[in-house]
Protein backbone atom coordinates (compact mmCIF):
# COMPACT_ATOMS: atom_id res chain seq x y z
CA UNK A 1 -18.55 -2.38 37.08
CA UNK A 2 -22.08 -1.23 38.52
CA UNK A 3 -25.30 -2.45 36.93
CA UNK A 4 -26.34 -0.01 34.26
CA UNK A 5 -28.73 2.84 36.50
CA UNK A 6 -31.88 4.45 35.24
CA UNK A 7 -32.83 7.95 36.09
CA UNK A 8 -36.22 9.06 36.85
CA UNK A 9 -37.55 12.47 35.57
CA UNK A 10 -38.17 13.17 39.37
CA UNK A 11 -34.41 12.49 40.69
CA UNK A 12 -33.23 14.63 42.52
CA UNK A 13 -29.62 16.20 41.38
CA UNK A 14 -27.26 13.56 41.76
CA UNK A 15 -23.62 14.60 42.68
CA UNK A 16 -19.96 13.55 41.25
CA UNK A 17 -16.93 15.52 42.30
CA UNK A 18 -13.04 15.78 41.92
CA UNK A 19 -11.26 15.39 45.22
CA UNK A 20 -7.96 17.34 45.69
CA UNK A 21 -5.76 20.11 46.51
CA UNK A 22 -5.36 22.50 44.39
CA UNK A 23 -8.62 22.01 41.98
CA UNK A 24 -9.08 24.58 40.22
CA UNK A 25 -7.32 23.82 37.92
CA UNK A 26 -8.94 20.87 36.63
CA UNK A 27 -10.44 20.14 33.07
CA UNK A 28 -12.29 17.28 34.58
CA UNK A 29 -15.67 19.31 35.36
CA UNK A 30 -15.90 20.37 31.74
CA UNK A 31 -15.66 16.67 30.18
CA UNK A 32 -17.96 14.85 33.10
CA UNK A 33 -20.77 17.77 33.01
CA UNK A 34 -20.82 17.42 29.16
CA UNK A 35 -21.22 13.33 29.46
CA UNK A 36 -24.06 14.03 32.47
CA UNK A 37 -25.80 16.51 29.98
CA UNK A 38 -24.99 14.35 27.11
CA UNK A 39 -27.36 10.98 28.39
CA UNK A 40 -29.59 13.16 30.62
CA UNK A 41 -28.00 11.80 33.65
CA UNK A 42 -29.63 14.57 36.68
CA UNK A 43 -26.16 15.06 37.97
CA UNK A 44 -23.84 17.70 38.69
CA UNK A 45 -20.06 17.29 38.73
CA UNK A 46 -18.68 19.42 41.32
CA UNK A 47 -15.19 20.65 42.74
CA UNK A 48 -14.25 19.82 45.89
CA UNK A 49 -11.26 21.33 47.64
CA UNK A 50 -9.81 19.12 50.42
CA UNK A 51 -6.77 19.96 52.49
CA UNK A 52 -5.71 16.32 54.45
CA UNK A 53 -7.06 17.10 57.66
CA UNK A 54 -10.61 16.49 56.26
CA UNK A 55 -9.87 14.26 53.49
CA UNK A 56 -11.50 11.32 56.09
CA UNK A 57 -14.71 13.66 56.31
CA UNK A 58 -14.88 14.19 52.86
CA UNK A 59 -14.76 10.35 51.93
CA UNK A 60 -17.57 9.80 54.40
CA UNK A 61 -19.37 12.27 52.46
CA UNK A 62 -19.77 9.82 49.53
CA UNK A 63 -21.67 7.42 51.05
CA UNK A 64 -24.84 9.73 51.12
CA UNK A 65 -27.28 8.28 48.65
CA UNK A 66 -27.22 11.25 46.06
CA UNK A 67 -23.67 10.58 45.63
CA UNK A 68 -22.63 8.32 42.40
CA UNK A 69 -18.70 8.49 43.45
CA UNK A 70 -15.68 10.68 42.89
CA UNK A 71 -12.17 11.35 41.22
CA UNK A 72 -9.64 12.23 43.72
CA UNK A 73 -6.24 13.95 42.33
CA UNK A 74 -3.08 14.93 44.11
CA UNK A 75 -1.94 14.94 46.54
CA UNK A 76 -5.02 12.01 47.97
CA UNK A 77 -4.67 9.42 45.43
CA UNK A 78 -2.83 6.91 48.18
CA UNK A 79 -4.20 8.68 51.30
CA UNK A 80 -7.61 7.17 50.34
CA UNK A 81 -7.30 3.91 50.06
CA UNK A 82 -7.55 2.63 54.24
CA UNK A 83 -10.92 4.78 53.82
CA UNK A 84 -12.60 2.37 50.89
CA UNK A 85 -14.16 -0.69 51.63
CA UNK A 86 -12.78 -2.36 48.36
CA UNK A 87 -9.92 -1.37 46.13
CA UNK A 88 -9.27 -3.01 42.71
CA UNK A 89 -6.76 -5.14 41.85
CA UNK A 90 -5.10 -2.80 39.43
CA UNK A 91 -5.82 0.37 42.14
CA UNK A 92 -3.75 -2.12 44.92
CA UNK A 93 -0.83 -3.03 42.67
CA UNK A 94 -0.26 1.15 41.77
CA UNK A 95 -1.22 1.72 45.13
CA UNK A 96 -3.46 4.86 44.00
CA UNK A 97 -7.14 5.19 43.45
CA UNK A 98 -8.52 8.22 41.12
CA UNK A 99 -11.51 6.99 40.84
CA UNK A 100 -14.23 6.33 43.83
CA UNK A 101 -17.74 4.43 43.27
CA UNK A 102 -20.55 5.07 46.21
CA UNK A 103 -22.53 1.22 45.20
CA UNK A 104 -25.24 -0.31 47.34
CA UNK A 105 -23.78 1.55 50.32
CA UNK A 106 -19.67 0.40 49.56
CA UNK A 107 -17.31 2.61 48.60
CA UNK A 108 -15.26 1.42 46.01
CA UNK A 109 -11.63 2.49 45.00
CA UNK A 110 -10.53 1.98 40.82
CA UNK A 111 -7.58 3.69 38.94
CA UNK A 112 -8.35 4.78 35.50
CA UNK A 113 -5.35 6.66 34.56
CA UNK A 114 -3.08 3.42 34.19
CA UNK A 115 -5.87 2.27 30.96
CA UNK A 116 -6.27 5.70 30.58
CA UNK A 117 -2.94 5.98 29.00
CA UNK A 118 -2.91 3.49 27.08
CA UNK A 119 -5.99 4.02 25.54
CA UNK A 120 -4.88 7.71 24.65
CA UNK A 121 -0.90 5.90 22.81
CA UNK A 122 -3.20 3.62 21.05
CA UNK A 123 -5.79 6.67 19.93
CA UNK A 124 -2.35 8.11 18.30
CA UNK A 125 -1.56 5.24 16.65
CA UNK A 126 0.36 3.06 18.91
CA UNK A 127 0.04 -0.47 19.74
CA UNK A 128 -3.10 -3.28 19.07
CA UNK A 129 -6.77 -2.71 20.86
CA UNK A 130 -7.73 -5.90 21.74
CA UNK A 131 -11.39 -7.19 21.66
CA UNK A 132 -11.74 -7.23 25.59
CA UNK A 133 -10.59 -3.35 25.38
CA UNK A 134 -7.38 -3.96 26.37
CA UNK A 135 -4.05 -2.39 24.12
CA UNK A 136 -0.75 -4.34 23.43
CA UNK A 137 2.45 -2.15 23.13
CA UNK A 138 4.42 -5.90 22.26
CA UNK A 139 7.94 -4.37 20.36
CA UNK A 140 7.99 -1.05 22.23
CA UNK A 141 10.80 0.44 24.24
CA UNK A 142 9.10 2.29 26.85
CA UNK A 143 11.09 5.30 28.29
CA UNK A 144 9.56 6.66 31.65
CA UNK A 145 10.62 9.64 32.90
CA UNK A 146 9.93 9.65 37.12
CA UNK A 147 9.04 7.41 39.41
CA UNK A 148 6.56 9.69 41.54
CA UNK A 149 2.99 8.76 41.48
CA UNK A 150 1.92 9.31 38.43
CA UNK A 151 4.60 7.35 37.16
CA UNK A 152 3.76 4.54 38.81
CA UNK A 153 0.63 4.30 37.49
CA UNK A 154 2.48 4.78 33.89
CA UNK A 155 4.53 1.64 34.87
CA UNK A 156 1.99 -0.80 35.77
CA UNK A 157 0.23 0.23 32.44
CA UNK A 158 3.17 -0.11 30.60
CA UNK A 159 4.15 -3.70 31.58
CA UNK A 160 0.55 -5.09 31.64
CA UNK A 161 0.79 -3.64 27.77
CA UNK A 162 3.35 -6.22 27.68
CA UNK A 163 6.35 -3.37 26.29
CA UNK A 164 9.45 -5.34 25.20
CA UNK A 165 11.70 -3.16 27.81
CA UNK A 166 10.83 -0.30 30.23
CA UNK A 167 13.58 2.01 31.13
CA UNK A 168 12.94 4.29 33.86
CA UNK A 169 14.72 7.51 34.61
CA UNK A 170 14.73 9.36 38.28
CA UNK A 171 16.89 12.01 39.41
CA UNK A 172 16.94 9.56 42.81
CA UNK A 173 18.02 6.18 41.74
CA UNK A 174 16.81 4.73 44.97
CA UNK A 175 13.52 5.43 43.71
CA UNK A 176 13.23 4.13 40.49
CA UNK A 177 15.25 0.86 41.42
CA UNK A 178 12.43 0.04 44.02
CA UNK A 179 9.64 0.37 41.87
CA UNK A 180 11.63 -1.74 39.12
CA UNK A 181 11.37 -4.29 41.92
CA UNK A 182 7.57 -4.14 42.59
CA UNK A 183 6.99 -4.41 38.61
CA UNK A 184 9.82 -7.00 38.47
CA UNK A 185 7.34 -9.47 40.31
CA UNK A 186 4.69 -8.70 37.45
CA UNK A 187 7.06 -8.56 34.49
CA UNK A 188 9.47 -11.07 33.13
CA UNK A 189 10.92 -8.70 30.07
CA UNK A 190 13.69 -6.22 31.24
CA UNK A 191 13.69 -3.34 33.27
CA UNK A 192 16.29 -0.49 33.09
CA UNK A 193 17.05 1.96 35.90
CA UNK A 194 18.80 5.87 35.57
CA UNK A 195 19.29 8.59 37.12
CA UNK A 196 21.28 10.27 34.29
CA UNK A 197 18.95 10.38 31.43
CA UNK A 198 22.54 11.23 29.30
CA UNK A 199 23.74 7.45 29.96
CA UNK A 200 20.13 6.70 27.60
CA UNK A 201 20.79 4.31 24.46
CA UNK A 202 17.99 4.43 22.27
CA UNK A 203 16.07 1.92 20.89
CA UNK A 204 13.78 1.69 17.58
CA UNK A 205 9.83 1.98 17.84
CA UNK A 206 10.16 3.84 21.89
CA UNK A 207 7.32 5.38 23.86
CA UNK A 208 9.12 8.21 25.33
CA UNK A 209 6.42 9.46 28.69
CA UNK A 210 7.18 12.47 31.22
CA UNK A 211 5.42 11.40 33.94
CA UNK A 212 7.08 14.36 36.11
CA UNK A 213 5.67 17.95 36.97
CA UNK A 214 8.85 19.31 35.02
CA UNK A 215 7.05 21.57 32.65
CA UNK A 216 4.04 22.50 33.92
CA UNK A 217 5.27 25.84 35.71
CA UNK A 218 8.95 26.16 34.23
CA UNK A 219 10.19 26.61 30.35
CA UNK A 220 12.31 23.39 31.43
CA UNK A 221 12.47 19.71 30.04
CA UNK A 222 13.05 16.53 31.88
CA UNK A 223 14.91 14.87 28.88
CA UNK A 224 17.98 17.12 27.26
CA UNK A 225 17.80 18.36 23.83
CA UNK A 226 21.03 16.48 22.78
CA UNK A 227 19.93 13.52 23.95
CA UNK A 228 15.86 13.49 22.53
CA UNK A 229 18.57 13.88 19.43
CA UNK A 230 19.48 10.44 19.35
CA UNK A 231 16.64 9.06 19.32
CA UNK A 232 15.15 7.35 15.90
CA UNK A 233 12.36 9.12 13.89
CA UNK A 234 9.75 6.30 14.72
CA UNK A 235 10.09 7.76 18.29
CA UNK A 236 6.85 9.21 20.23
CA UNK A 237 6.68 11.51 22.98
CA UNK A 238 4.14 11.50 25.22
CA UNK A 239 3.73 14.08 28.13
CA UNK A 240 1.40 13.88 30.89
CA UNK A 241 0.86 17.35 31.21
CA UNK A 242 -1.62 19.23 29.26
CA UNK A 243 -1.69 22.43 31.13
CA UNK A 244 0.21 23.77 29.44
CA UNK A 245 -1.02 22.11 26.11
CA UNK A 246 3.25 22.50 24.82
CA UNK A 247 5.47 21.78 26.93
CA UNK A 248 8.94 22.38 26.49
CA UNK A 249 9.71 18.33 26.33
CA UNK A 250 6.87 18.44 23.44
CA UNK A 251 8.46 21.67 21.59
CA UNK A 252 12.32 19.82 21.53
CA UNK A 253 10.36 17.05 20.32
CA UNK A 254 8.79 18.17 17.46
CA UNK A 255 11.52 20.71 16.16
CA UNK A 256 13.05 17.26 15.02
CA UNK A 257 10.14 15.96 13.72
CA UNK A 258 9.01 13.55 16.45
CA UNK A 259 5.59 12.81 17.02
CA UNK A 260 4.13 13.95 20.43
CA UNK A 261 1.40 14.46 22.09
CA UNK A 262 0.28 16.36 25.60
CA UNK A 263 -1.85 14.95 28.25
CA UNK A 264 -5.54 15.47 27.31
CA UNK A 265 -6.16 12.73 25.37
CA UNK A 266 -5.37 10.63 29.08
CA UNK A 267 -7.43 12.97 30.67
CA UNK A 268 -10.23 12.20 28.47
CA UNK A 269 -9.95 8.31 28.40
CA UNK A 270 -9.36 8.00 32.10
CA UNK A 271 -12.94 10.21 32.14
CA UNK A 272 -14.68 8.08 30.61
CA UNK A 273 -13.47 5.29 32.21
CA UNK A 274 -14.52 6.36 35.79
CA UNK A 275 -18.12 7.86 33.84
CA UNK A 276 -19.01 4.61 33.19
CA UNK A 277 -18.00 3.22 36.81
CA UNK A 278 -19.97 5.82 37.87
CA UNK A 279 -22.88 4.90 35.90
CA UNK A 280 -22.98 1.74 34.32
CA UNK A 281 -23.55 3.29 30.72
CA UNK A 282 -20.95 3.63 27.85
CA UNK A 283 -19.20 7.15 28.38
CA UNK A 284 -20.35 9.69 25.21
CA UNK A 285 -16.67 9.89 24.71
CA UNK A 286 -17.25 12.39 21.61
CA UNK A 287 -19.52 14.73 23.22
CA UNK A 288 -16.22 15.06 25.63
CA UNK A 289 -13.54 14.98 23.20
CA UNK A 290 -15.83 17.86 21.64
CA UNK A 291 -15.68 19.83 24.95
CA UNK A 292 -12.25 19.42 26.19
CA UNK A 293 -10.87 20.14 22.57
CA UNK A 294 -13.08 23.46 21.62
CA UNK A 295 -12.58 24.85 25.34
């Protein structure tokens, strides 16, 4: 993490900004500008559309001096990493950075949405905080759905919470077996593989997670209503998605009285996560939640 920075009344506007394409879309503006504002940090959070072709020139932007760092966002978050001069530990085992630090001249490559998410299962209730920040999910059945890239980062999360057993389930088999293998080196506790989320046996206390895009532009669910069903009342559903805020997943989910939850709360915790790589100062994570909640 960077020394904590101090600001002089006659800084110029410093500059954050969310690599990726699409952008537009993103909530992340609204929650960074509000921290900025928050701690009278002289810095603007901007958007930045890159196609590939000048994701290089982009990255090479950061390195001006006015530049604190960056998220980056699909479809960039592994195309960056031969363009950092150091990548994380965590960032190299998911293989994606979202999170980019410009310090003393380095560019330097973190992922905050693996913590993110736990942070956000343990702000509803699940698992133990421990003092050093980190959350235990010990006697959880984890139940991923996809094995894409945001996934992944789900996975690594989810074993370094130390779950009892992680099932993954992928429409391509293939898939999810080989990233069972690359957590399999990490993880002693079992790891399940699917492709036919109807062959699912459920276990008490699970973490059920979409990790897939299914959702976020079609009235469709990843997981069948019949077999959500089965599942005992102590379950929780977590979807990555928050636009939209319900999901279908989320609506099956609670018409049998299963807690859930949608995507923000990640998207706030993985904020302030990178704000304070950024900056070296505890994130105002209320003066977010405030933001991203009443928007």
């Amino acid at each position: 993490m960077p020394d904590q920075k101090q600001y002089s009344q006659t800084t110029a506007f410093l500059r954050i900004g969310l690599i990726g394409d699409p952008v537009a879309h993103s909530y992340s503006p609204r929650i960074q500008q509000a921290a900025l504002d928050e701690l009278n940090i002289p810095a603007r959070y901007e958007l930045w559309q890159t196609p590939a072709e000048h994701l290089i020139e982009r990255v090479r932007s950061l390195c001006d001096p006015a530049c604190l760092g960056a998220n980056v966002t699909i479809p960039h978050k592994q195309a960056v990493l031969p363009f950092l001069d150091m990548v994380d530990p965590l960032a190299t085992r998911i293989g994606a950075v979202n999170t980019i630090v410009h310090h003393n001249g380095y560019l330097q490559g973190y992922n905050t949405d693996a913590p993110g998410l736990l942070l956000a299962l343990y702000e509803h209730g699940l698992g133990e905080l421990q003092a050093d920040g980190h959350v235990l999910l010990r006697d959880y059945t984890a139940v991923l759905l996809g094995a894409g890239g945001a996934a992944r980062g789900a996975a690594f999360a989810l074993i370094d919470a130390h779950v009892s057993r992680l099932i993954i389930v992928n429409r391509h088999l293939e898939r999810a077996q080989q990233l069972a293998a690359e957590l399999q080196q990490n993880y002693d506790g079992p790891i399940f593989t699917l492709s036919d989320p109807t062959f699912l046996i459920p276990h008490p206390s699970s973490i059920i997670i979409n990790a897939t895009s299914l959702g976020m532009h079609e009235d469709v669910s990843p997981l069948p209503a019949e077999v959500l069903a089965r599942f005992n009342g102590d379950t929780f559903v977590y979807d990555m998605i928050y636009n939209p805020t319900q999901t279908h997943l989320l609506c099956q989910a609670r018409t049998i009285n299963l807690r859930t939850a949608n995507g923000l709360s990640m998207l706030l915790h993985q904020g302030a996560l990178a704000f304070t790589l950024w900056t070296g100062q505890p994130a105002p994570i209320e003066a977010m939640r405030n933001t991203l909640f009443s928007a």
